[in-house]
Protein backbone atom coordinates (compact mmCIF):
# COMPACT_ATOMS: atom_id res chain seq x y z
CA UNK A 1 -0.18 17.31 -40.53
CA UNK A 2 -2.91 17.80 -37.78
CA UNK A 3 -1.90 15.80 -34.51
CA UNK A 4 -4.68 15.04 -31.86
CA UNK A 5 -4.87 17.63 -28.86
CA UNK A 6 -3.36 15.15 -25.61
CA UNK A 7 -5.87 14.66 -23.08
CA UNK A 8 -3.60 11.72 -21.53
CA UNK A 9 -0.88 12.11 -18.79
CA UNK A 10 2.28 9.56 -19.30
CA UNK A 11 1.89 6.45 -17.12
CA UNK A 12 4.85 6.35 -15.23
CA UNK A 13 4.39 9.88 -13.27
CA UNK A 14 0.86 11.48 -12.26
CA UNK A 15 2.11 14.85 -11.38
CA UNK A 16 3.96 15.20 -14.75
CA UNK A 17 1.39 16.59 -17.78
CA UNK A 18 0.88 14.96 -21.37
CA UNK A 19 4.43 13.51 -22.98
CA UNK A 20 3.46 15.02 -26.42
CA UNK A 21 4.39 18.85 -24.65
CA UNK A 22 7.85 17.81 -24.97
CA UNK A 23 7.89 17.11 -28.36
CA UNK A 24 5.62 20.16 -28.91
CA UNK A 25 8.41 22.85 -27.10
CA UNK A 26 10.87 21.59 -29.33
CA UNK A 27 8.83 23.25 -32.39
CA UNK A 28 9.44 26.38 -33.27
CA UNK A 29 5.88 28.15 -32.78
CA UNK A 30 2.33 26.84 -32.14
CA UNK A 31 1.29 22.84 -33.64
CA UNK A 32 -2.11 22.65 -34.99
CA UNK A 33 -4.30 19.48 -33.22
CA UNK A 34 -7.34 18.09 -33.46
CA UNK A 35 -9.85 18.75 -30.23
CA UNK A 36 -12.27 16.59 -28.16
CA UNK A 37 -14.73 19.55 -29.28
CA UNK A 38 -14.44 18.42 -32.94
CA UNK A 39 -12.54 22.22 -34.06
CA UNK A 40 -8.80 22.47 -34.96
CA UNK A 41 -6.74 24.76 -32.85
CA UNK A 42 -3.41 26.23 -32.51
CA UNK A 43 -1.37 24.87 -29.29
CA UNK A 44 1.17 27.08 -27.65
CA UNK A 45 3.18 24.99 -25.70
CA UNK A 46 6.44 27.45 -24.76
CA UNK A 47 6.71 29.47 -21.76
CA UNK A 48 7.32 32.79 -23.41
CA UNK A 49 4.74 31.91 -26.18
CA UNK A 50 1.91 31.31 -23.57
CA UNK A 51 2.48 34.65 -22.15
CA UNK A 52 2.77 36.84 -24.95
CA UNK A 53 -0.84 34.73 -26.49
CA UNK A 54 -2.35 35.53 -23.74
CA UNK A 55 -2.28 38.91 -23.26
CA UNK A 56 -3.14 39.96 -26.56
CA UNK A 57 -6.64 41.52 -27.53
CA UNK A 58 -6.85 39.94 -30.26
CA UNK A 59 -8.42 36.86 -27.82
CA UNK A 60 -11.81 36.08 -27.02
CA UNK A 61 -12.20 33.83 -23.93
CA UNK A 62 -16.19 33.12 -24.77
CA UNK A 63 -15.51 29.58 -24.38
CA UNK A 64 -12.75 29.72 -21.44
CA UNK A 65 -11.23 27.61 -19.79
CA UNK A 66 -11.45 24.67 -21.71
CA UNK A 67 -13.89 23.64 -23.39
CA UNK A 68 -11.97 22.82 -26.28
CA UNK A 69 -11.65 19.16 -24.20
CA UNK A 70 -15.57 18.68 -24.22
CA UNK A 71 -17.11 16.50 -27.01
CA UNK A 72 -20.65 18.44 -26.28
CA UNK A 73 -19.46 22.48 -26.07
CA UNK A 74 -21.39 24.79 -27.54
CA UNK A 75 -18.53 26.96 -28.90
CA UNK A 76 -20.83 29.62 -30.22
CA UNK A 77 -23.04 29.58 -26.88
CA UNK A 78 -24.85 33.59 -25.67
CA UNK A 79 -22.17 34.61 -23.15
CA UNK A 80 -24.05 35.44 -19.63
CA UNK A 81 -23.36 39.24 -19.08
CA UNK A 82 -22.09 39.03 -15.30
CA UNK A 83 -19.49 35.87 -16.38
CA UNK A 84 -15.80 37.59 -15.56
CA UNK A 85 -14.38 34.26 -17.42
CA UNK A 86 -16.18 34.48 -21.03
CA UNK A 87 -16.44 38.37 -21.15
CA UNK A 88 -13.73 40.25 -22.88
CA UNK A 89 -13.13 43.97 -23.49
CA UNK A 90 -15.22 46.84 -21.74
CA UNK A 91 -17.63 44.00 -20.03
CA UNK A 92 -15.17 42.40 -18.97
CA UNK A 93 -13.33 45.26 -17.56
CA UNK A 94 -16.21 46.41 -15.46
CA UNK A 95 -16.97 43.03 -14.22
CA UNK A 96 -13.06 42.71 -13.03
CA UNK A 97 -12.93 46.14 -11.38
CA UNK A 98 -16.17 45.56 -9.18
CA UNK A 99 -14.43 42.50 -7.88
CA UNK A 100 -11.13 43.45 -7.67
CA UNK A 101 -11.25 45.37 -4.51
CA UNK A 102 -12.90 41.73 -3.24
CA UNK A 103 -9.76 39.85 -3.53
CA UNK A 104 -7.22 42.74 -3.11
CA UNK A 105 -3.87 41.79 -1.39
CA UNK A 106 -4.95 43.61 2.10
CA UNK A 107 -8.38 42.11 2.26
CA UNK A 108 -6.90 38.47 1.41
CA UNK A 109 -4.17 39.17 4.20
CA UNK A 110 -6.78 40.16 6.74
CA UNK A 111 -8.99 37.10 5.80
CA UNK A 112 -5.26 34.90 6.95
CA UNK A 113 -6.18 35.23 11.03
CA UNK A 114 -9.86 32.92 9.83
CA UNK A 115 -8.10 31.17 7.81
CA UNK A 116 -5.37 29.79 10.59
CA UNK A 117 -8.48 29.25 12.99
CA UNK A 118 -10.18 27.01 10.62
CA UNK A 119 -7.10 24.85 9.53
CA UNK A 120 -6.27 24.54 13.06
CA UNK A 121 -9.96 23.84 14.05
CA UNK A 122 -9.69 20.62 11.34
CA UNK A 123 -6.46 19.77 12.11
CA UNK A 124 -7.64 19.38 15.98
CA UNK A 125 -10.91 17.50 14.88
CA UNK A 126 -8.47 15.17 12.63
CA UNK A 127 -5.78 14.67 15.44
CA UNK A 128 -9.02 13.34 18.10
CA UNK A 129 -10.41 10.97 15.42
CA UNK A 130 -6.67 9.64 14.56
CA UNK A 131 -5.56 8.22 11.09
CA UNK A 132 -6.51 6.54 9.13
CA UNK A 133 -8.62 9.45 7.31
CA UNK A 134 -8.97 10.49 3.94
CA UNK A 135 -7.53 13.89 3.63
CA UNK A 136 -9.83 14.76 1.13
CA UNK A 137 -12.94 14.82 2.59
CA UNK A 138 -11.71 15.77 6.22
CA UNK A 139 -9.54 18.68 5.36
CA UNK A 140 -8.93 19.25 1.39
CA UNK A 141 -12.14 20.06 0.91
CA UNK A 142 -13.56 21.26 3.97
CA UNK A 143 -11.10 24.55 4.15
CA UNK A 144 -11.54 26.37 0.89
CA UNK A 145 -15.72 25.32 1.02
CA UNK A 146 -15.18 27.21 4.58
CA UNK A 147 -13.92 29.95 2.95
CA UNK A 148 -15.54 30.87 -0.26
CA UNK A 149 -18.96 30.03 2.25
CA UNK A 150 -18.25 32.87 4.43
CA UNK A 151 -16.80 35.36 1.52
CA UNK A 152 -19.80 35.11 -0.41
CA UNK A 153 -22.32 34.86 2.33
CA UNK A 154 -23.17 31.19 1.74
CA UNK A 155 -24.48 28.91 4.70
CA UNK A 156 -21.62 26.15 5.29
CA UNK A 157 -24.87 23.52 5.71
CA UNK A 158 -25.35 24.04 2.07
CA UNK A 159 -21.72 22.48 1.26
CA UNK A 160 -22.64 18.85 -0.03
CA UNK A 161 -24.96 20.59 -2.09
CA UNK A 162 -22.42 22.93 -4.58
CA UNK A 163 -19.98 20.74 -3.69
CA UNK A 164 -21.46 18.09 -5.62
CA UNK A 165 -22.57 20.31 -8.40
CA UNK A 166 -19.32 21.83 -8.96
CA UNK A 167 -17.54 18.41 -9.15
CA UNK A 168 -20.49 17.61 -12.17
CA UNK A 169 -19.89 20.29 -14.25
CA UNK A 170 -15.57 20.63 -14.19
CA UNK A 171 -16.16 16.98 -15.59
CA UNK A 172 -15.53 16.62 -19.41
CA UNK A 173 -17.01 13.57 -19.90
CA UNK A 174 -20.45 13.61 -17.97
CA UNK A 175 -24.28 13.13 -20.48
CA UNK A 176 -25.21 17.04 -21.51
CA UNK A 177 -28.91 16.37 -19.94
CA UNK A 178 -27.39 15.68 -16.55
CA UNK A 179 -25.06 18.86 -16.69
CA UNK A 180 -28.07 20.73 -17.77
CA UNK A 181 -29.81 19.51 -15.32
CA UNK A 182 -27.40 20.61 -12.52
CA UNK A 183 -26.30 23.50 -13.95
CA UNK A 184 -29.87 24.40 -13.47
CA UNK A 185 -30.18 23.59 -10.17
CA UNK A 186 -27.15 25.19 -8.80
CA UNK A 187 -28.76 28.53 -11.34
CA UNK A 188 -31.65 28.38 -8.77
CA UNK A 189 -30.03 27.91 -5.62
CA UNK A 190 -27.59 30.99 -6.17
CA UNK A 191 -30.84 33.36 -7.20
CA UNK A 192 -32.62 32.60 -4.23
CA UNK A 193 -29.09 33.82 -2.28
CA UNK A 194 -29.01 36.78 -4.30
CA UNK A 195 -32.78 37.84 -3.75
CA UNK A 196 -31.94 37.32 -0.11
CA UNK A 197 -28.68 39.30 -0.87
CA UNK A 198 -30.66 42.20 -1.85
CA UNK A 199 -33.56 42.65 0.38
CA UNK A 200 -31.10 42.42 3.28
CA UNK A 201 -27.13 42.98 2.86
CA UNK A 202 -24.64 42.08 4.84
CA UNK A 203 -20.83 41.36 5.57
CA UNK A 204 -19.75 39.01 2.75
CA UNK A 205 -18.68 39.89 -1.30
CA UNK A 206 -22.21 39.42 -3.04
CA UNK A 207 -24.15 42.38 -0.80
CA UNK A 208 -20.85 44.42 -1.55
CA UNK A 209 -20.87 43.92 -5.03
CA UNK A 210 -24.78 44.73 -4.83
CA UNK A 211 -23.83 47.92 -3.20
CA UNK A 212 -21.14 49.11 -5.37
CA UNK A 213 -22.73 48.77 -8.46
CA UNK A 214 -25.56 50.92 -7.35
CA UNK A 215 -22.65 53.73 -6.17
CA UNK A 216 -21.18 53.38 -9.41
CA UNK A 217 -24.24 54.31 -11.01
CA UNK A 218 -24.29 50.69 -12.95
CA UNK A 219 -25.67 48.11 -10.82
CA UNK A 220 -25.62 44.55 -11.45
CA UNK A 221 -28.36 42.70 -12.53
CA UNK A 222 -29.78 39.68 -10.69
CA UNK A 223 -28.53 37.05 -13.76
CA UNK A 224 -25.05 38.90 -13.92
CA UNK A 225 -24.78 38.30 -9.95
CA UNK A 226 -25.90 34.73 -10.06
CA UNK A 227 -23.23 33.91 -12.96
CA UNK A 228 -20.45 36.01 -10.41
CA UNK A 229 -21.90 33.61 -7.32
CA UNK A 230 -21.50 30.11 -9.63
CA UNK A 231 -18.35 30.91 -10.78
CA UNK A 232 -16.67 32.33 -7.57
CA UNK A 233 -18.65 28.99 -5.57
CA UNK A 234 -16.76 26.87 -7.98
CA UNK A 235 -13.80 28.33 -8.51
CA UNK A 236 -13.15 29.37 -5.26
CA UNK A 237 -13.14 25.53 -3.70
CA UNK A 238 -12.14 22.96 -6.49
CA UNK A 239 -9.10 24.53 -7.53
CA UNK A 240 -7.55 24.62 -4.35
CA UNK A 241 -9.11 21.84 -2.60
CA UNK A 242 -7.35 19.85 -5.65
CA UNK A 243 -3.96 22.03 -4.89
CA UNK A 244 -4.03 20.93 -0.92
CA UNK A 245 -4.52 16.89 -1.68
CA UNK A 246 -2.12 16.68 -4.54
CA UNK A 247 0.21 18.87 -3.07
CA UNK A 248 0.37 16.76 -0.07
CA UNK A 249 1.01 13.90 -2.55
CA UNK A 250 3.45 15.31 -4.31
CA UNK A 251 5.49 15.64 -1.18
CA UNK A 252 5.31 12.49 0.71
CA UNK A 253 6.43 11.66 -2.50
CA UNK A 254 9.58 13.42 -2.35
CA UNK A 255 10.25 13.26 1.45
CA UNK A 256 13.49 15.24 1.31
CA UNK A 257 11.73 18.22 0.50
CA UNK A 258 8.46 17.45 2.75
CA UNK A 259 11.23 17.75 5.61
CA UNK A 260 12.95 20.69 4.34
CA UNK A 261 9.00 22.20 4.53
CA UNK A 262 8.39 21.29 8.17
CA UNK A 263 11.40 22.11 9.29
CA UNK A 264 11.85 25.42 7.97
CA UNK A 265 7.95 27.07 7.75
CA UNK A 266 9.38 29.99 6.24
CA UNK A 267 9.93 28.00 2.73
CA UNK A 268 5.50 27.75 2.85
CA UNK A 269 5.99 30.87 0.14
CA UNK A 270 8.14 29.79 -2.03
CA UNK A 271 6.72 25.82 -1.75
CA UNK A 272 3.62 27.07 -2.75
CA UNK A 273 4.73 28.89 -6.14
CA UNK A 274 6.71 25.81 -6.99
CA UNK A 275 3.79 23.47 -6.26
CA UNK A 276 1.43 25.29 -8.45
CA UNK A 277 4.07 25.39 -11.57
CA UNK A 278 4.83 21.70 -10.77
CA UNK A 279 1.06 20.26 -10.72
CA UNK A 280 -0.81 23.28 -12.63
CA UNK A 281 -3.95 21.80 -12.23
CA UNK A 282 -5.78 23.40 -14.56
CA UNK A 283 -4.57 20.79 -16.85
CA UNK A 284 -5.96 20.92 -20.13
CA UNK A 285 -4.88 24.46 -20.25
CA UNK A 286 -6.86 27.81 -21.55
CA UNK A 287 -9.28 27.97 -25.24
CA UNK A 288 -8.96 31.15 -26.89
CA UNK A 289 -10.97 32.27 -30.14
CA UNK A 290 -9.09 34.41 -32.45
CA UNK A 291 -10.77 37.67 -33.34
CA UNK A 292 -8.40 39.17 -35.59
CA UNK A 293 -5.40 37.52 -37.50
CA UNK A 294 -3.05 36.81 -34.77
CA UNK A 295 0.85 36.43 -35.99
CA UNK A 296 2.08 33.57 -34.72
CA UNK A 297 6.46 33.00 -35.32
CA UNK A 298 6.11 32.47 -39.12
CA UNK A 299 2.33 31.84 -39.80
CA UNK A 300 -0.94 33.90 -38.74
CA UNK A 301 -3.36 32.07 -37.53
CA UNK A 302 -6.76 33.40 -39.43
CA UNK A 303 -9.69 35.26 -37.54
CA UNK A 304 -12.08 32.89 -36.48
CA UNK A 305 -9.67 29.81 -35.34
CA UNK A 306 -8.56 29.12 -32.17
CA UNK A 307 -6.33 28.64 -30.02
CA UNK A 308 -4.88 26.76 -26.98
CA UNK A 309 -2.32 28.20 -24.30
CA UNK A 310 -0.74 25.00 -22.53
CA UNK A 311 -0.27 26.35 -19.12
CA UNK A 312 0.86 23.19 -17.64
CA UNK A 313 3.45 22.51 -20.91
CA UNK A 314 4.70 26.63 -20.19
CA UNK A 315 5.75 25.49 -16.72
CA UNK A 316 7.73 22.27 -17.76
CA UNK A 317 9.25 24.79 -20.02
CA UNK A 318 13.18 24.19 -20.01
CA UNK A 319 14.00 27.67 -21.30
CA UNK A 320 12.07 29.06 -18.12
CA UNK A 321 12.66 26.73 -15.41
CA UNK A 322 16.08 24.63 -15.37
CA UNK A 323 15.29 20.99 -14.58
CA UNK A 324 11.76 21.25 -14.90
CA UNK A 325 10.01 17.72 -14.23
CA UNK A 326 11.95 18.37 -10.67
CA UNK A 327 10.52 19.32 -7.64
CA UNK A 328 12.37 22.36 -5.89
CA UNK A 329 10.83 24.14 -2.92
CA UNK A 330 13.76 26.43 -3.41
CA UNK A 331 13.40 27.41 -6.82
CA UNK A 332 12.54 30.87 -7.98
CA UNK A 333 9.17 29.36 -9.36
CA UNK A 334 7.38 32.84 -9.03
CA UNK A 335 6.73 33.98 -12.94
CA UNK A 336 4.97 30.49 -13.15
CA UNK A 337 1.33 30.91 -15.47
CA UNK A 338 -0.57 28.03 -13.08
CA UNK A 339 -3.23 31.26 -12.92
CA UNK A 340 -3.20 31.91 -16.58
CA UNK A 341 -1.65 35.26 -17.59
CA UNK A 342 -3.00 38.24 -19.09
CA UNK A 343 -6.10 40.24 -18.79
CA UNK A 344 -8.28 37.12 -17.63
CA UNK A 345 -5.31 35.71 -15.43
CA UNK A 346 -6.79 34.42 -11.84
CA UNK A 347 -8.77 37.29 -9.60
CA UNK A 348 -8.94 34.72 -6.47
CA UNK A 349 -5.00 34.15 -6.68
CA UNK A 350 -4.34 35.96 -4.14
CA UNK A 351 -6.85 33.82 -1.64
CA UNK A 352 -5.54 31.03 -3.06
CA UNK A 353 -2.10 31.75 -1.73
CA UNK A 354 -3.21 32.56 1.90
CA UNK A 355 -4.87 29.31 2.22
CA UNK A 356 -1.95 27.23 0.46
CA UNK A 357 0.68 28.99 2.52
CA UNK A 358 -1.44 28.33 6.30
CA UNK A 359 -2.12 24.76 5.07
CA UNK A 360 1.85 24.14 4.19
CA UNK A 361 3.13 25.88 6.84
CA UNK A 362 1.05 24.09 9.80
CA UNK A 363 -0.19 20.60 8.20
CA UNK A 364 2.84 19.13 8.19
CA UNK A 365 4.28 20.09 11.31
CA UNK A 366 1.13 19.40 13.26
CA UNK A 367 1.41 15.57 12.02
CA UNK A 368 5.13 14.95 10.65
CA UNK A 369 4.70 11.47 10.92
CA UNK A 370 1.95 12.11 7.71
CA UNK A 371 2.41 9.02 5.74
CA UNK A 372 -0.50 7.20 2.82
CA UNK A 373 -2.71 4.78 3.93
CA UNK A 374 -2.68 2.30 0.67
CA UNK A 375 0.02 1.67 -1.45
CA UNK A 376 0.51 4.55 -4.12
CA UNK A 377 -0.38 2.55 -6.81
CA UNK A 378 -4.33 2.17 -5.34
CA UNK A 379 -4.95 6.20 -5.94
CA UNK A 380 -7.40 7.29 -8.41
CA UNK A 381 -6.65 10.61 -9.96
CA UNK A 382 -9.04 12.69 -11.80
CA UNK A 383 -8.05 12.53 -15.29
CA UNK A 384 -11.42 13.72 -16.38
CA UNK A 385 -12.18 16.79 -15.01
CA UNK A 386 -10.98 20.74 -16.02
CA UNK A 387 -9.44 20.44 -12.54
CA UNK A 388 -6.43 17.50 -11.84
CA UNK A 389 -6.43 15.95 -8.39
CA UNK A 390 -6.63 13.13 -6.20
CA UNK A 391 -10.05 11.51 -6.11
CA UNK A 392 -9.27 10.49 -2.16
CA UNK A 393 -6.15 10.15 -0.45
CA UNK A 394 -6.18 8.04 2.81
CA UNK A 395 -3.49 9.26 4.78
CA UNK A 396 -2.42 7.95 8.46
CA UNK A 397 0.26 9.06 11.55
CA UNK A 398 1.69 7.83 14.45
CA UNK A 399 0.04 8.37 17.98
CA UNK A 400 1.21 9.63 20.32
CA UNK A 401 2.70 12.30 17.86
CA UNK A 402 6.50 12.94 18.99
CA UNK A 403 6.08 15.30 22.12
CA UNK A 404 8.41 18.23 20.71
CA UNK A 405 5.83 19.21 17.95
């Protein structure tokens, strides 16, 4: 019996992912579904199963992240030569280790000092406006634009611009012509950045990556640099822009552990590794195409199938994480997969983490009184995008704030 892949999340709680996983865990090995993108695959649902799929070469991420969840993809589509997401093997490799250096540990650590200055810069311009704001838009959004903007060399003006795009095309449901359409347009912008990229370089990751291919003796072609740009421009914001507002949510939602947070900054860490196993936001998990019989428990699943690693199911996972539907600033929530796992597993994690742990550990304790604006039950969330989130989330405070913060 083929079930139908869940797309749904269970009505009672926003934060918690599809009800079927449940059931799904309590199967020994992957269940075959049905998918939006009209192919049967094989869903791994277990913690231990996710990470073992997932870092076998037997995998081809061509159609990565998920486009098993769009009625339209093109699952035998050319794969662009510079994308680091649908590559695998020696391409793939080479793309990685020209951007690796990019989002090493020490360079994401010396990035933290900009980082502060702009959260504190937007916190200030929030605090002199005064509540009621939507978080979103003022802050969410604003700080991880900031940043992938000046690590790739974009102008900030240009913001609305990607910002827009990149919320089209991690939809699942929008009409093909219009995602052409904008797919195509942000194409052209990030050329013209690249052209400029090479006739003059300078401080940010694209004229780096320009220069270090030519070192290497294998330099990157303008199409394989505009497919690293698009990627890295989307990637780089939506994720955690989506992270900062739901995050936020999640915690005003459980105000014993929004206190233990502001009152002791030196949880930020450890609340941020929970928070990403708790909302994994890449919620329709990773597509895989199987390129050589893969054993799977007691079955193989045949070359040419595919395959479905439920990230968001692997960190509900009871076996890994004791009380699992809980939120637990204190739990050891570190070997969570909210970045995928395995050769393809998250190059921008690292960033990621800076700006999660600078938002958490200053947000909060700049305005404690941080409370929503409408009742709960008035937020949209974005069920149908790649991404989860919070379309807006009007938040408020009380002024003066209390003098001892």
């Amino acid at each position: 019996m083929t079930d139908t892949f869940p797309v749904n999340r269970p009505s009672g709680c926003p934060f918690d992912p599809a009800s079927e996983y449940a059931a799904l865990r309590r199967t020994e090995g992957p269940s075959k579904v049905s998918t939006p993108a009209g192919v049967d695959a094989w869903v791994f649902s277990r913690y231990d199963d996710v990470r073992t799929v997932l870092r076998d070469d037997r995998l081809s991420s061509r159609s990565a992240p998920s486009d098993h969840v769009r009625v339209d993809a093109d699952l035998e589509r050319e794969v662009d030569s510079g994308s680091v997401l649908h590559n695998d093997g020696t391409a793939h490799r080479r793309l990685r280790r020209l951007l690796a250096t990019e989002f090493a540990v020490k360079r994401m650590e010396a990035l933290r000092p900009r980082i502060v200055r702009m959260i504190e810069d937007h916190l200030d311009a929030m605090l002199a406006v005064g509540g009621p704001i939507d978080l979103v838009q003022a802050f969410a959004l604003p700080i991880p634009s900031l940043v992938i903007c000046e690590l790739l060399g974009v102008p900030y003006a240009d913001r609305d611009e990607f910002q827009q795009r990149s919320a089209v095309l991690v939809a699942i449901d929008r009409d093909p012509d219009e995602m052409m359409r904008v797919s195509g347009e942000l194409n052209q912008y990030i050329v013209g950045l690249v052209l400029a990229k090479q006739a003059e370089r300078e401080d940010d990751l694209l004229s780096r990556l320009i220069t270090r291919g030519e070192e290497q003796g294998q330099p990157l072609t303008v199409p394989e640099l505009v497919s690293i740009g698009i990627t890295l421009l989307i990637a780089g914001h939506e994720t955690t822009a989506n992270m900062i507002a739901l995050s936020t949510l999640a915690l005003l939602r459980n105000p014993e552990q929004l206190k233990a947070l502001r009152e002791d900054p030196s949880l930020a860490p450890a609340a941020v590794e929970e928070l990403l196993r708790y909302l994994s936001v890449v919620q329709f998990g990773v597509f895989r195409h199987v390129t050589d019989d893969l054993p799977a428990g007691s079955r193989t699943i045949e070359a040419g199938g595919f395959l479905i690693a439920a990230l968001s199911s692997a960190n509900r996972d009871e076996r890994a994480f004791p009380d699992p539907d809980r939120l637990d600033l204190t739990r050891n929530a570190a070997g969570h997969v909210a970045f995928g796992f395995g050769p393809h597993q998250c190059l921008g994690q690292q960033l990621a983490r800076v700006e999660l742990q600078e938002v958490f550990t200053r947000l909060y304790r700049r305005i404690p009184t941080l409370r929503l604006a409408v009742p709960f039950e008035e937020l949209e969330f974005k069920d149908n995008t790649l991404v989860y989130g919070v379309t807006a989330l009007p938040v408020t405070w009380d002024t003066p704030l209390p003098s001892e913060i």
